[in-house]
Protein backbone atom coordinates (compact mmCIF):
# COMPACT_ATOMS: atom_id res chain seq x y z
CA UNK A 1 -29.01 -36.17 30.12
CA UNK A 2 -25.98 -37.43 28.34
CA UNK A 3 -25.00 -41.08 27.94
CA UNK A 4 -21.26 -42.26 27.71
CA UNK A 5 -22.20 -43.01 24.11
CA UNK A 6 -23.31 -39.74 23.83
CA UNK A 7 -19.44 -38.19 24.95
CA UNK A 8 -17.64 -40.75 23.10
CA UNK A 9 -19.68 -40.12 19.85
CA UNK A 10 -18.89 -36.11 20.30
CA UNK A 11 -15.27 -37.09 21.33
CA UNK A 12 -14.90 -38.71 18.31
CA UNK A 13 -16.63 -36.77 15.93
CA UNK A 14 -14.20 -33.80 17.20
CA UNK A 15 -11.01 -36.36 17.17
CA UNK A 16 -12.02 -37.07 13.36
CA UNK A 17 -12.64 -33.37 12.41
CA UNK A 18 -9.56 -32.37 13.49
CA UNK A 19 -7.68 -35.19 12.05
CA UNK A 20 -9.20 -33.78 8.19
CA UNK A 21 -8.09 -29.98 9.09
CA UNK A 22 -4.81 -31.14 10.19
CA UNK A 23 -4.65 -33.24 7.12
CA UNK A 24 -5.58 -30.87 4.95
CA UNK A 25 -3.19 -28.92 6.12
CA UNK A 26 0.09 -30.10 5.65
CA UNK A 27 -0.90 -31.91 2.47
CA UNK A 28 -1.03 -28.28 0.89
CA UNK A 29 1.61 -29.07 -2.41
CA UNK A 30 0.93 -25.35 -3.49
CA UNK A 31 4.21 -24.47 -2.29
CA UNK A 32 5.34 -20.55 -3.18
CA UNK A 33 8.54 -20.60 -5.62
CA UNK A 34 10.85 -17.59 -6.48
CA UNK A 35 9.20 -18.62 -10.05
CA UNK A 36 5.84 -17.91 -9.34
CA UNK A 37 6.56 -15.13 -6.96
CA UNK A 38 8.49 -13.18 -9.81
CA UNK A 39 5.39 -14.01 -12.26
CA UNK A 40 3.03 -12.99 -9.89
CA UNK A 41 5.02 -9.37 -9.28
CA UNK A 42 5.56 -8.94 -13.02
CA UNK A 43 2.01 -9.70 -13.72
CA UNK A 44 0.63 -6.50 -11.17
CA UNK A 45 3.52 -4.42 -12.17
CA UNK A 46 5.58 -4.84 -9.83
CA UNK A 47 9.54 -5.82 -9.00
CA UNK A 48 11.56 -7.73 -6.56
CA UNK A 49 14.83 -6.25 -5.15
CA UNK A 50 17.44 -7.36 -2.92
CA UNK A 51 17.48 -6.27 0.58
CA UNK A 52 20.66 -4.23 -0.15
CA UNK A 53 19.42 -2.56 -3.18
CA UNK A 54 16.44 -1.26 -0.87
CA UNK A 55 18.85 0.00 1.92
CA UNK A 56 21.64 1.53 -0.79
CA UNK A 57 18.16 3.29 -2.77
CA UNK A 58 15.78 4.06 0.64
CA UNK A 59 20.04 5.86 1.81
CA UNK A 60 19.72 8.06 -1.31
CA UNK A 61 16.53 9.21 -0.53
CA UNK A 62 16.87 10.17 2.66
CA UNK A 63 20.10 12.14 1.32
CA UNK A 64 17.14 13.94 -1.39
CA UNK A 65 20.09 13.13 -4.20
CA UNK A 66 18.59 11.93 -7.17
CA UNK A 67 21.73 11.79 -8.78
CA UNK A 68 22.86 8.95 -6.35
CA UNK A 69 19.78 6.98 -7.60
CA UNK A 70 20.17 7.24 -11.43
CA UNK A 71 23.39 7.63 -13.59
CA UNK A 72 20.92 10.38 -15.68
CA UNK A 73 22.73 13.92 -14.64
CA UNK A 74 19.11 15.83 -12.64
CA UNK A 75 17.15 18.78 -14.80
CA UNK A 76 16.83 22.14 -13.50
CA UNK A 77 13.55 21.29 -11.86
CA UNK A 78 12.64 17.62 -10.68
CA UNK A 79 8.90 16.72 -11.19
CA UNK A 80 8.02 13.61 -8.44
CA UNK A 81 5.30 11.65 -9.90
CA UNK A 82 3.12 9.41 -7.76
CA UNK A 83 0.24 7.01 -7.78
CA UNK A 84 -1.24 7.84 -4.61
CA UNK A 85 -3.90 4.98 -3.17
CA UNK A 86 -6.30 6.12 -0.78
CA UNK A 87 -7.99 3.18 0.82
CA UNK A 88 -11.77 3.31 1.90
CA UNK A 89 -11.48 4.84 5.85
CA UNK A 90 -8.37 6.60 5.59
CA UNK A 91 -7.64 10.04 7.01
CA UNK A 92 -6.52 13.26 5.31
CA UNK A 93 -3.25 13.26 7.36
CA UNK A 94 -2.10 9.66 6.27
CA UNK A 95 -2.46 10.12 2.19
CA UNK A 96 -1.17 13.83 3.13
CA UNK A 97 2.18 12.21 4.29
CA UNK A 98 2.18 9.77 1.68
CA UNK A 99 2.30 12.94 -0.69
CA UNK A 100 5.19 14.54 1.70
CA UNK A 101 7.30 11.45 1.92
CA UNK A 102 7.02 11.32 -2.25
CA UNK A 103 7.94 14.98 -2.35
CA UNK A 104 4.79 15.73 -4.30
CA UNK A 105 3.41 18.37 -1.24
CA UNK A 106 6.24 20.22 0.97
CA UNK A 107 3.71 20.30 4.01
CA UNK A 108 1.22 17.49 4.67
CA UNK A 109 0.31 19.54 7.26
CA UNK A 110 -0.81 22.54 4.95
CA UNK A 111 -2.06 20.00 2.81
CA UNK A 112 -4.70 18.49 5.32
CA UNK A 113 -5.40 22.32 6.75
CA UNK A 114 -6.28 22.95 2.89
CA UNK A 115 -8.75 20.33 2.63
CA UNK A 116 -10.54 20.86 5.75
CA UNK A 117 -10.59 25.12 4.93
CA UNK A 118 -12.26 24.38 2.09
CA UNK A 119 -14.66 21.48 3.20
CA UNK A 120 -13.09 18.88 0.73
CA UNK A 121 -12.68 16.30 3.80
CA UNK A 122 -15.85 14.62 3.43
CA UNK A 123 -15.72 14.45 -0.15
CA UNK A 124 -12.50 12.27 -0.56
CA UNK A 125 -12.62 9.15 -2.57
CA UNK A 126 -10.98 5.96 -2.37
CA UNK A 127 -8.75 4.92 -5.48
CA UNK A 128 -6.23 5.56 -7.00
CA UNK A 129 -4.61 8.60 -8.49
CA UNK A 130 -1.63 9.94 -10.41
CA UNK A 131 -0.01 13.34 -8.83
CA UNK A 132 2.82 14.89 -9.23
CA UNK A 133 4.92 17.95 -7.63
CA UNK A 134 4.03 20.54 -9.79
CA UNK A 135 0.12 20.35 -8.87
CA UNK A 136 -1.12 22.93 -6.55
CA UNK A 137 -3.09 21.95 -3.51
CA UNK A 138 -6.35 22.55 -5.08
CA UNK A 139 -6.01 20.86 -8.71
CA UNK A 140 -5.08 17.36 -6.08
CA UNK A 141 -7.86 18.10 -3.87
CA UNK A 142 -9.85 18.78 -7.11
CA UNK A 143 -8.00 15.18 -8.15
CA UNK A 144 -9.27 13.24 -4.99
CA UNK A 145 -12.65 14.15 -4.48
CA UNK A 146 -13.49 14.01 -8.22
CA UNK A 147 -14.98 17.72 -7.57
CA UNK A 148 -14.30 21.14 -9.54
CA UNK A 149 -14.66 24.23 -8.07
């Protein structure tokens, strides 16, 4: 049976845990900068662009007109390459449309019917990988499941 000492000791042991995670809380001084943001980007690789600049570049895109993107005049034939990441769990048809939207594949579709025809499903491995559009369906297949035929 509880006392009244009892409650009030668990009332207050409860008032004076919360009072250190509140505290702890909004005495965090690590505040994120545009500084250390930039650093940390540069330091994986990475950029930062303007919200503009990713509406005027994702526009040209969608138009497929390289030439809108770059001043450089396009070659004949336009090679796409991509570092496609295939995360532990995913499915065929997600990195497959990946590989469509970065105009490496024409056909996720094809691209996923490939894999399961020839049994390569099961044997896909997270990572990863450098592609790029002139690869057939079996040398990436051959790519992601780290298997040769």
């Amino acid at each position: 049976m509880m006392t009244k000492q009892t409650i009030r000791a668990i009332a207050l042991g409860m008032l004076f845990a919360t009072s250190v995670i509140g505290a702890a809380y909004y005495m965090e001084f690590d505040t994120l900068t545009a500084t250390k943001l930039h650093d940390a980007l540069k330091k994986e690789g990475l950029i930062a662009i303007s919200e503009s600049e990713y509406k005027r570049l994702k526009e040209a895109a969608k138009q497929d007109n390289p030439a809108s993107v770059s001043d450089h005049p396009p070659s004949s034939k336009t090679i796409y390459v991509y570092f496609l990441t295939i995360q532990k769990g995913e499915v065929p048809n997600d990195f497959a449309q990946k590989l469509e939207d970065a105009h490496i594949i024409s056909d996720a579709n094809a691209f996923v019917t490939y894999l399961e025809t020839h049994g390569l499903t099961r044997y896909v491995r997270a990572g990863t990988y450098k592609v790029h559009s002139g690869m057939s369906y079996e040398e990436i297949g051959d790519l992601i499941t780290n298997k040769s035929k």
